[in-house]
N, C-alpha and C. Protein backbone atom coordinates (compact mmCIF):
# COMPACT_ATOMS: atom_id res chain seq x y z
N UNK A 1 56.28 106.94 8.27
CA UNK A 1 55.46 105.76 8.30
C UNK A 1 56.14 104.67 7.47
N UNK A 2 56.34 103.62 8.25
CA UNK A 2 56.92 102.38 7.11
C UNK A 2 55.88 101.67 6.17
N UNK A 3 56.58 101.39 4.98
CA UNK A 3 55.95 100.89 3.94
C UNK A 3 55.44 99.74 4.11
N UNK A 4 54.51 99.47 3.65
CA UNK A 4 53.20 97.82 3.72
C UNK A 4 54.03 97.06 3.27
N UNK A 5 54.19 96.36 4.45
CA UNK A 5 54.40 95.17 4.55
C UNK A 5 55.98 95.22 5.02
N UNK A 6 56.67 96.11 5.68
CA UNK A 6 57.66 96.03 6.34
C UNK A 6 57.90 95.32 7.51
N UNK A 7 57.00 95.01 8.59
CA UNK A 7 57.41 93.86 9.33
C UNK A 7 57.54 92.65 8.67
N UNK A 8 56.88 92.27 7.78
CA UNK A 8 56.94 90.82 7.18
C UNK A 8 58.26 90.49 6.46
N UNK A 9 58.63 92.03 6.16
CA UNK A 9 60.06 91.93 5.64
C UNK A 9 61.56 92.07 6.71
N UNK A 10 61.29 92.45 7.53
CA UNK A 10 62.23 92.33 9.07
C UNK A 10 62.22 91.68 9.45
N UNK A 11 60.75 90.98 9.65
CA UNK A 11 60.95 89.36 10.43
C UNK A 11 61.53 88.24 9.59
N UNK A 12 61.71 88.07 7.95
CA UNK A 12 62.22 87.59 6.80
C UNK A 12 63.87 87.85 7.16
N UNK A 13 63.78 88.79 7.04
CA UNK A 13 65.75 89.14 7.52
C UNK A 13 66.42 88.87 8.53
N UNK A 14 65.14 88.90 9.26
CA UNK A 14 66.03 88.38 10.84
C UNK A 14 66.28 86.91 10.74
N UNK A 15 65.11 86.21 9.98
CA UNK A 15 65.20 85.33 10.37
C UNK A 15 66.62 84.50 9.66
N UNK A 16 66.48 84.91 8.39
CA UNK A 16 67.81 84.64 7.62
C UNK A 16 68.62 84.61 8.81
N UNK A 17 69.24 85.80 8.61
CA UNK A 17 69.81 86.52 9.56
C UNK A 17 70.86 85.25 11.04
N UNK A 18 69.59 84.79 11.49
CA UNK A 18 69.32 83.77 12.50
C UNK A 18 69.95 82.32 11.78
N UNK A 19 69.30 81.69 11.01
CA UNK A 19 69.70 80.98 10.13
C UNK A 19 70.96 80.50 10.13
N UNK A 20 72.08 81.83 9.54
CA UNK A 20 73.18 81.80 8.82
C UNK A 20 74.29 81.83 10.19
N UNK A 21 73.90 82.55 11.16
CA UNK A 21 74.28 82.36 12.15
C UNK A 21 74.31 81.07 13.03
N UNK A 22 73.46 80.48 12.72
CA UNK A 22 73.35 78.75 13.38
C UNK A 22 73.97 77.92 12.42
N UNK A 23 73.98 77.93 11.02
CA UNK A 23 75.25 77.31 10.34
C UNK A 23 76.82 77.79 10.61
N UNK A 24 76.60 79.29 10.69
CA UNK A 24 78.36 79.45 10.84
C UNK A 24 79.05 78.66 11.88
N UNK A 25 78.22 78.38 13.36
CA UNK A 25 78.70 78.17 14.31
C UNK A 25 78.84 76.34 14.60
N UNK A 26 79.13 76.05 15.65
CA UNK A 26 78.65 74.12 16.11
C UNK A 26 80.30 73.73 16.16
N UNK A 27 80.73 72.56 16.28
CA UNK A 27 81.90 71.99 16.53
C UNK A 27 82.19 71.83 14.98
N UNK A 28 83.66 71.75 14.99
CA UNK A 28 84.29 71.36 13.80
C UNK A 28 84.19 69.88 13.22
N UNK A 29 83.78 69.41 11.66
CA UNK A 29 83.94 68.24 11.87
C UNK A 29 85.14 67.47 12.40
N UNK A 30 84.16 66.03 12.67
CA UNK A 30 85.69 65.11 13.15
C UNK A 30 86.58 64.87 11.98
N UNK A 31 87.87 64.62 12.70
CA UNK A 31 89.23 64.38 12.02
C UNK A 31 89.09 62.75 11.77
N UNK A 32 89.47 62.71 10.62
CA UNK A 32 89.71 60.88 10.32
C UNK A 32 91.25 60.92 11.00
N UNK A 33 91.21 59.40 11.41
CA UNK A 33 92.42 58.73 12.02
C UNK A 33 93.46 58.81 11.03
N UNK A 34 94.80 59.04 11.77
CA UNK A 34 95.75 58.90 10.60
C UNK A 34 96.07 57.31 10.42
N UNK A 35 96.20 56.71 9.32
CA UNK A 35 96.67 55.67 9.21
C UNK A 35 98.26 55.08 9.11
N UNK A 36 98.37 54.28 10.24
CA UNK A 36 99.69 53.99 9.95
C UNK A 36 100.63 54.01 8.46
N UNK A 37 101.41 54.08 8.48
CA UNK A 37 102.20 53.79 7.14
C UNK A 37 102.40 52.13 6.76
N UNK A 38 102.51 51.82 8.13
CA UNK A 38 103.25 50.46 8.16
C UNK A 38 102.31 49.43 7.25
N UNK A 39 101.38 50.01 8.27
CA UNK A 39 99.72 49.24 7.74
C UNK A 39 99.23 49.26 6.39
N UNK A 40 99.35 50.26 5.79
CA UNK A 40 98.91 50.98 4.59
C UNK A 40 100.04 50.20 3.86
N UNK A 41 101.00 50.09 4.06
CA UNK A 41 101.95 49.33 2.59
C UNK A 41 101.93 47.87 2.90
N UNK A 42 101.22 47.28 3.92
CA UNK A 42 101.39 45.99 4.17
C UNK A 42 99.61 45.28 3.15
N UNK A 43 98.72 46.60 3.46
CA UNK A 43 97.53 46.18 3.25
C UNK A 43 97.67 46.59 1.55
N UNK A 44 98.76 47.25 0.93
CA UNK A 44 99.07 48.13 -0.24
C UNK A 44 99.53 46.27 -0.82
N UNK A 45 100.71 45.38 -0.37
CA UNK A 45 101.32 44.56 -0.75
C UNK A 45 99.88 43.45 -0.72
N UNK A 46 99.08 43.06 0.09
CA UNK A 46 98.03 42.24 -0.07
C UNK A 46 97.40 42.93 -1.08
N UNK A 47 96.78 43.92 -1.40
CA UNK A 47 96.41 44.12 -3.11
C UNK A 47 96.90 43.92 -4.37
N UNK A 48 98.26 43.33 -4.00
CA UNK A 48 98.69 44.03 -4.60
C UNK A 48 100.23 42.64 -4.71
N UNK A 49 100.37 41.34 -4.70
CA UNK A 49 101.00 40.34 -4.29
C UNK A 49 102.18 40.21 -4.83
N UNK A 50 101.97 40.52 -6.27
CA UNK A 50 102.66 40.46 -6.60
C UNK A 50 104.63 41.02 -6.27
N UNK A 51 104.01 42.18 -5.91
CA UNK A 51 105.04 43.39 -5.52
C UNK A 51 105.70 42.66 -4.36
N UNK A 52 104.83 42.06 -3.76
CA UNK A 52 105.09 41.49 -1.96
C UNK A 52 106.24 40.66 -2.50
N UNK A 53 105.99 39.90 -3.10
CA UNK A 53 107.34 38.54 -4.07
C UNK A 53 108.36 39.28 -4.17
N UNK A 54 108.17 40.80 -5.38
CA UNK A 54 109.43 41.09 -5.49
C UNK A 54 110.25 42.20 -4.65
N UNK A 55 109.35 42.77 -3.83
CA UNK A 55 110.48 43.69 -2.58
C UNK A 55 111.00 42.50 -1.60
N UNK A 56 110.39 41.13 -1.16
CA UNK A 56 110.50 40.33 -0.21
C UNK A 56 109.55 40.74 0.85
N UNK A 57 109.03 41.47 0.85
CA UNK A 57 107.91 41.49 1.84
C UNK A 57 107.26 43.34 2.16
N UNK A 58 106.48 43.09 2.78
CA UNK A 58 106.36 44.40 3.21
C UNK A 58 107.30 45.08 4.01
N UNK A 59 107.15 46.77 3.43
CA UNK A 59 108.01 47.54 4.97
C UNK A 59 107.90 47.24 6.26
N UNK A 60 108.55 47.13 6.87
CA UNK A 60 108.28 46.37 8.78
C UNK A 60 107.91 46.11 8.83
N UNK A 61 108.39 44.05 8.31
CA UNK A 61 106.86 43.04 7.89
C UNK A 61 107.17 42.63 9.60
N UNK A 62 107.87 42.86 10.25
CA UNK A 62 108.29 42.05 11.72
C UNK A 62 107.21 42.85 11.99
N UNK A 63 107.06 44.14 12.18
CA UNK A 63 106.48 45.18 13.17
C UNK A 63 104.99 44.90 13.06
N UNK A 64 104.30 44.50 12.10
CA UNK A 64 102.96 44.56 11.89
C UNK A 64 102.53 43.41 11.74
N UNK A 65 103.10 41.95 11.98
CA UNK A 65 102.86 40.79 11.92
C UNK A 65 102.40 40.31 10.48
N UNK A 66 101.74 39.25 10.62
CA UNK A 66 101.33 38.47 9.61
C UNK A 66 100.31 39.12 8.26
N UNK A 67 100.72 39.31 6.85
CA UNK A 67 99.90 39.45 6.04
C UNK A 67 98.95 39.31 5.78
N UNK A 68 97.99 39.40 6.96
CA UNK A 68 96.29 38.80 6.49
C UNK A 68 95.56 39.57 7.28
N UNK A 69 94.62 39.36 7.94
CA UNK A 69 93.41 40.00 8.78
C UNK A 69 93.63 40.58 9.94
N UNK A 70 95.13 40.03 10.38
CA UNK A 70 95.35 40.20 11.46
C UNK A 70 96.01 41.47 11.85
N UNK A 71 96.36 42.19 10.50
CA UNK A 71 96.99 43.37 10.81
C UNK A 71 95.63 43.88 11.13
N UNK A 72 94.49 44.00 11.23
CA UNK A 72 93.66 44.84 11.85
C UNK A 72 93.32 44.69 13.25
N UNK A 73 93.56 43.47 13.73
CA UNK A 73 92.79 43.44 15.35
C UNK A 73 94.14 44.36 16.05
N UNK A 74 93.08 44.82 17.14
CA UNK A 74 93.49 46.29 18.12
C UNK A 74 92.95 47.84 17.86
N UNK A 75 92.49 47.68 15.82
CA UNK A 75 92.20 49.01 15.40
C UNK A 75 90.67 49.65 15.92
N UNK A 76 90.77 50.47 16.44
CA UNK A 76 89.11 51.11 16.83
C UNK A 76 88.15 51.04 15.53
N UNK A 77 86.70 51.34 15.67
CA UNK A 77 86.04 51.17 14.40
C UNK A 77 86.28 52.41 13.63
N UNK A 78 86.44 53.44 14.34
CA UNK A 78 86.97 54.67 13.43
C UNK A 78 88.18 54.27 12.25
N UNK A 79 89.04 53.76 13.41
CA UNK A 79 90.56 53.32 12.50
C UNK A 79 89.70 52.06 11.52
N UNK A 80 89.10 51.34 11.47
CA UNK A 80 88.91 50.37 10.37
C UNK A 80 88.03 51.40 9.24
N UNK A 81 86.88 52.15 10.08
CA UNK A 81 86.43 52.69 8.74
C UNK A 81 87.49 53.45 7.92
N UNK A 82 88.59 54.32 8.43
CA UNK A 82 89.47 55.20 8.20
C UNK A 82 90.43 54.12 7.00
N UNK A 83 90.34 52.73 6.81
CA UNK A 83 91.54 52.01 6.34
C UNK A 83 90.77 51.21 5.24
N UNK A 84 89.44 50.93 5.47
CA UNK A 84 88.35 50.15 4.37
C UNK A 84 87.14 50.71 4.52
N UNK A 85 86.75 51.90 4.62
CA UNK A 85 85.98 52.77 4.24
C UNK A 85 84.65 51.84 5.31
N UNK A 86 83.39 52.24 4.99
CA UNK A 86 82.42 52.08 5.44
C UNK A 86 81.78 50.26 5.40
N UNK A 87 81.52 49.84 5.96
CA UNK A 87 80.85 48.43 5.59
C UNK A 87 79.87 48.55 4.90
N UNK A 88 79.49 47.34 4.53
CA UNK A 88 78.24 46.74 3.15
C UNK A 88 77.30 47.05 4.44
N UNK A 89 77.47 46.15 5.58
CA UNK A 89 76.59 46.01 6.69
C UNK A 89 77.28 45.67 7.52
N UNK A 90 76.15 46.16 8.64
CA UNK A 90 76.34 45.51 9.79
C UNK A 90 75.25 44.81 10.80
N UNK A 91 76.19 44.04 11.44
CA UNK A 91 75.17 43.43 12.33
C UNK A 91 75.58 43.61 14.14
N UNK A 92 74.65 43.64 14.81
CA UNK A 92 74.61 44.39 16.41
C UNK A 92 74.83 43.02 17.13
N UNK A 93 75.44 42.53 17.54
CA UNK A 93 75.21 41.16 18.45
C UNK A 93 75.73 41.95 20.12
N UNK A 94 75.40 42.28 20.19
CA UNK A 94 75.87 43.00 21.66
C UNK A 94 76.83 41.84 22.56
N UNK A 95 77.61 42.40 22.74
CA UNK A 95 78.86 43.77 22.89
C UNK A 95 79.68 43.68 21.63
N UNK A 96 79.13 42.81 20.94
CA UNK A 96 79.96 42.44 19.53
C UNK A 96 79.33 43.27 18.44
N UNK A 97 80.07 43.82 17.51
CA UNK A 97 79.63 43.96 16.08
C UNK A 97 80.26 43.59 15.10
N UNK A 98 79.27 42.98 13.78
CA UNK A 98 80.43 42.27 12.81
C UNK A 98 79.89 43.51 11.55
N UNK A 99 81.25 43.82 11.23
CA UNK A 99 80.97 44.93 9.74
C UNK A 99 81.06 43.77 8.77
N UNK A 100 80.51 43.70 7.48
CA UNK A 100 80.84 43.01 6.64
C UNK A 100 81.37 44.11 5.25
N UNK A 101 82.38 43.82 4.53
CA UNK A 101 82.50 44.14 3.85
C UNK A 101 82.59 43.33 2.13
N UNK A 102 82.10 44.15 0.88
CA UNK A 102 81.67 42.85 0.17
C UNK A 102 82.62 43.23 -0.93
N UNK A 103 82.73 42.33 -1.37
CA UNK A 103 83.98 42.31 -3.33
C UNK A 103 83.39 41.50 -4.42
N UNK A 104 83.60 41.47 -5.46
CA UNK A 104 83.43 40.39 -5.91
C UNK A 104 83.29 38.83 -5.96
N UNK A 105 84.59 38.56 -5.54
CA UNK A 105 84.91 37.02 -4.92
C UNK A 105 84.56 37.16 -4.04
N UNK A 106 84.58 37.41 -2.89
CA UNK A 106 85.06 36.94 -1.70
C UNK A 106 84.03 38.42 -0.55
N UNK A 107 84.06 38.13 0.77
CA UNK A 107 83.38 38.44 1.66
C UNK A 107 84.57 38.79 2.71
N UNK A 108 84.66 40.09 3.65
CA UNK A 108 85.42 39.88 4.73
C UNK A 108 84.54 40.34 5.95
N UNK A 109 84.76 40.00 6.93
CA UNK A 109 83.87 39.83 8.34
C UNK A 109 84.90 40.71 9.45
N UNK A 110 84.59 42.03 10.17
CA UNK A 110 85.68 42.42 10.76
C UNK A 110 84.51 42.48 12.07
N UNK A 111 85.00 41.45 13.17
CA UNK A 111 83.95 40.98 14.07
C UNK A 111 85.02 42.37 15.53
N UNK A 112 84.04 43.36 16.42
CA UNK A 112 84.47 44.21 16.82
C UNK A 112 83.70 43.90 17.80
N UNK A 113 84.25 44.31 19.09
CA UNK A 113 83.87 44.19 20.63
C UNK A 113 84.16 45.64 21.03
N UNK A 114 83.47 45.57 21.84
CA UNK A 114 83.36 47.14 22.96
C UNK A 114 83.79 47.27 24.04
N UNK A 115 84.90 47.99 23.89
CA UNK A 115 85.68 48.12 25.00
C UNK A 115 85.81 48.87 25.81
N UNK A 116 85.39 49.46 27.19
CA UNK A 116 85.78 51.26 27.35
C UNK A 116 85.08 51.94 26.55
N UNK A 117 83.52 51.35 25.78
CA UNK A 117 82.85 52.32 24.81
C UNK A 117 83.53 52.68 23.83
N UNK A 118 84.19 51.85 23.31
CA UNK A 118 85.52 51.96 22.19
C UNK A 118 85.21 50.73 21.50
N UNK A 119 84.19 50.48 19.99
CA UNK A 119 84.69 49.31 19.41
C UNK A 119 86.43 49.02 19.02
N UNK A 120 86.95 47.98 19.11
CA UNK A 120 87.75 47.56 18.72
C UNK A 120 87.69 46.16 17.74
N UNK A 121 88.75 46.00 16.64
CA UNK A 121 88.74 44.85 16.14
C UNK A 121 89.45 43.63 16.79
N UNK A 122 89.06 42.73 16.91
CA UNK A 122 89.34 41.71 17.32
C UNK A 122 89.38 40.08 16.80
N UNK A 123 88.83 40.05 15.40
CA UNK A 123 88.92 39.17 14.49
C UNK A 123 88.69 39.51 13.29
N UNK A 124 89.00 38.64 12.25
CA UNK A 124 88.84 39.32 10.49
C UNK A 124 89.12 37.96 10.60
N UNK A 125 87.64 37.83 9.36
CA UNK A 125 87.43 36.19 8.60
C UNK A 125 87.28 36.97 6.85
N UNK A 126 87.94 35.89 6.28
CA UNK A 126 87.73 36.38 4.22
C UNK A 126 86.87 35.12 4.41
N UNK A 127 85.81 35.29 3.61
CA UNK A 127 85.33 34.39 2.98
C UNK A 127 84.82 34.55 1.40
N UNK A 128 85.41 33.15 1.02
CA UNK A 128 84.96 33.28 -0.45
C UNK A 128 83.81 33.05 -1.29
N UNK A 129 83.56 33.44 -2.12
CA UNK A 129 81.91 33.28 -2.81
C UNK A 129 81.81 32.19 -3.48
N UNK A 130 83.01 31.26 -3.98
CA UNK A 130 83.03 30.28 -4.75
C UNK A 130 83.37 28.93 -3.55
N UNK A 131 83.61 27.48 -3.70
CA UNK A 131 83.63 26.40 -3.01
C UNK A 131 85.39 26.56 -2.73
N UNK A 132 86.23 27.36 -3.78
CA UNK A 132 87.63 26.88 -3.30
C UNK A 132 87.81 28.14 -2.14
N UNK A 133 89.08 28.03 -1.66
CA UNK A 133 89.24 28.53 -0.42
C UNK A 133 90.51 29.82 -1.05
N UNK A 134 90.46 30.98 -0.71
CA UNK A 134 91.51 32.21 -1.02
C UNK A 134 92.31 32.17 -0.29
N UNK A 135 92.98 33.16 -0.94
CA UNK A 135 94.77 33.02 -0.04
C UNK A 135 94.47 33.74 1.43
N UNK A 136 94.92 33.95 2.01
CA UNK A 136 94.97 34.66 3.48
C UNK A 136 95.27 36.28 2.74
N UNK A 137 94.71 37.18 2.88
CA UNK A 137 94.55 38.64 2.93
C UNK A 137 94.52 39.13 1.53
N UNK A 138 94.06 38.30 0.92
CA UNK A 138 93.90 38.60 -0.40
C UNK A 138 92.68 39.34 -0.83
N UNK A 139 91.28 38.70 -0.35
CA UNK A 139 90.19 39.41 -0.13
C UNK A 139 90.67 40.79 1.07
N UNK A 140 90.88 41.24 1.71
CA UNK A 140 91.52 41.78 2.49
C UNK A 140 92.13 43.30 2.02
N UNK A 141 93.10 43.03 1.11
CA UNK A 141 93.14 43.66 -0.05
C UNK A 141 92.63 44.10 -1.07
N UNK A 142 91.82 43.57 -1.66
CA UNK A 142 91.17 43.70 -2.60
C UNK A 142 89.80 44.73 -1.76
N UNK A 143 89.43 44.91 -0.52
CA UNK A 143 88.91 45.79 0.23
C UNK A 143 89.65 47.14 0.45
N UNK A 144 90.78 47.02 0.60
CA UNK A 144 91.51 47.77 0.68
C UNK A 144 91.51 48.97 -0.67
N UNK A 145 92.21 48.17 -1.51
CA UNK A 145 92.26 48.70 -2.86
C UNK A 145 90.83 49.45 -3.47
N UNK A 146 89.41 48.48 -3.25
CA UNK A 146 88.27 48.92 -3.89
C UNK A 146 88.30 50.40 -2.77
N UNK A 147 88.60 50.65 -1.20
CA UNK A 147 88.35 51.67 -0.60
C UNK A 147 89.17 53.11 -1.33
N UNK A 148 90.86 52.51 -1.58
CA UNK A 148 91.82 53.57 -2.33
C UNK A 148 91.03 54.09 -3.47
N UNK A 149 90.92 53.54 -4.38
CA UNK A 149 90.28 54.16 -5.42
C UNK A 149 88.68 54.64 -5.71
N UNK A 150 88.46 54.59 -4.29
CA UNK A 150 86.79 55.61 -4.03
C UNK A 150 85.45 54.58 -4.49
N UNK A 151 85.77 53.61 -4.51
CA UNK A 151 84.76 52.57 -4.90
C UNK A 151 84.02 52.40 -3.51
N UNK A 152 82.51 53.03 -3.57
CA UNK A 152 81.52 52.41 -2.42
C UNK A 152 81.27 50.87 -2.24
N UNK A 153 81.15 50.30 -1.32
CA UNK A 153 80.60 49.19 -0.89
C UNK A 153 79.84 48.61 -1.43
């Protein structure tokens, strides 16, 4: 004869049991995007300006164009979160979305369209918090940098 209260204790185990089995299993998480190199020391030199003066420019400054916002348009929103971490906010304007990301000084706007069900970037505005106007990818950087060193939004 089983002891009182042995179903209550089988159905307890199973259910574990059940449980641990529905955590072990499901898809693997997703993989973050690898980030270019090119990108990463160009967006490394906008944090970073000084350095830009004295190597003469970034590594394959031809290959990745112009030092400012523009190295991001083409990147999917994965690849932007993957390069400046998560936005402050966002806003839905359909088929458009603008991430904002925030710093101290300055504000950057990475305005993304939907492509193939694929956001992509397609513009980057800095804007500054004060009346004078910032250098081109300086705020940019300084996004960059606050993402490298694990600083949330």
């Amino acid at each position: 004869m089983p002891a009182p209260g042995f179903p209550l204790r089988l159905a307890a185990v199973l259910a574990l049991g059940l449980l641990a089995g529905a955590c072990a299993g499901g898809p693997p998480p997703p993989t973050k995007p690898r980030i270019d190199p090119a990108l990463a020391a160009a967006l490394e030199a906008l944090a970073h300006p000084q350095s830009l003066l004295s190597l003469g420019g970034p590594p394959d400054a031809r290959k990745i164009g112009m030092p400012d916002g523009t190295l991001l348009n083409g990147l999917t929103g994965a690849e932007i979160d993957a390069v400046l971490g998560p936005p402050s906010r966002v806003r839905h304007d359909p088929p458009a979305q603008v991430w904002q990301y925030d710093q101290p000084r300055c504000f950057v706007d990475v305005f993304l369209y939907t492509d193939d069900d694929e956001p992509r970037a397609v513009y980057v505005q800095e804007r500054s918090r004060e009346v004078k106007k910032i250098a081109p990818g300086a705020c940019l950087g300084a996004v960059w940098q606050a993402h490298q060193a694990g600083f949330a939004p």
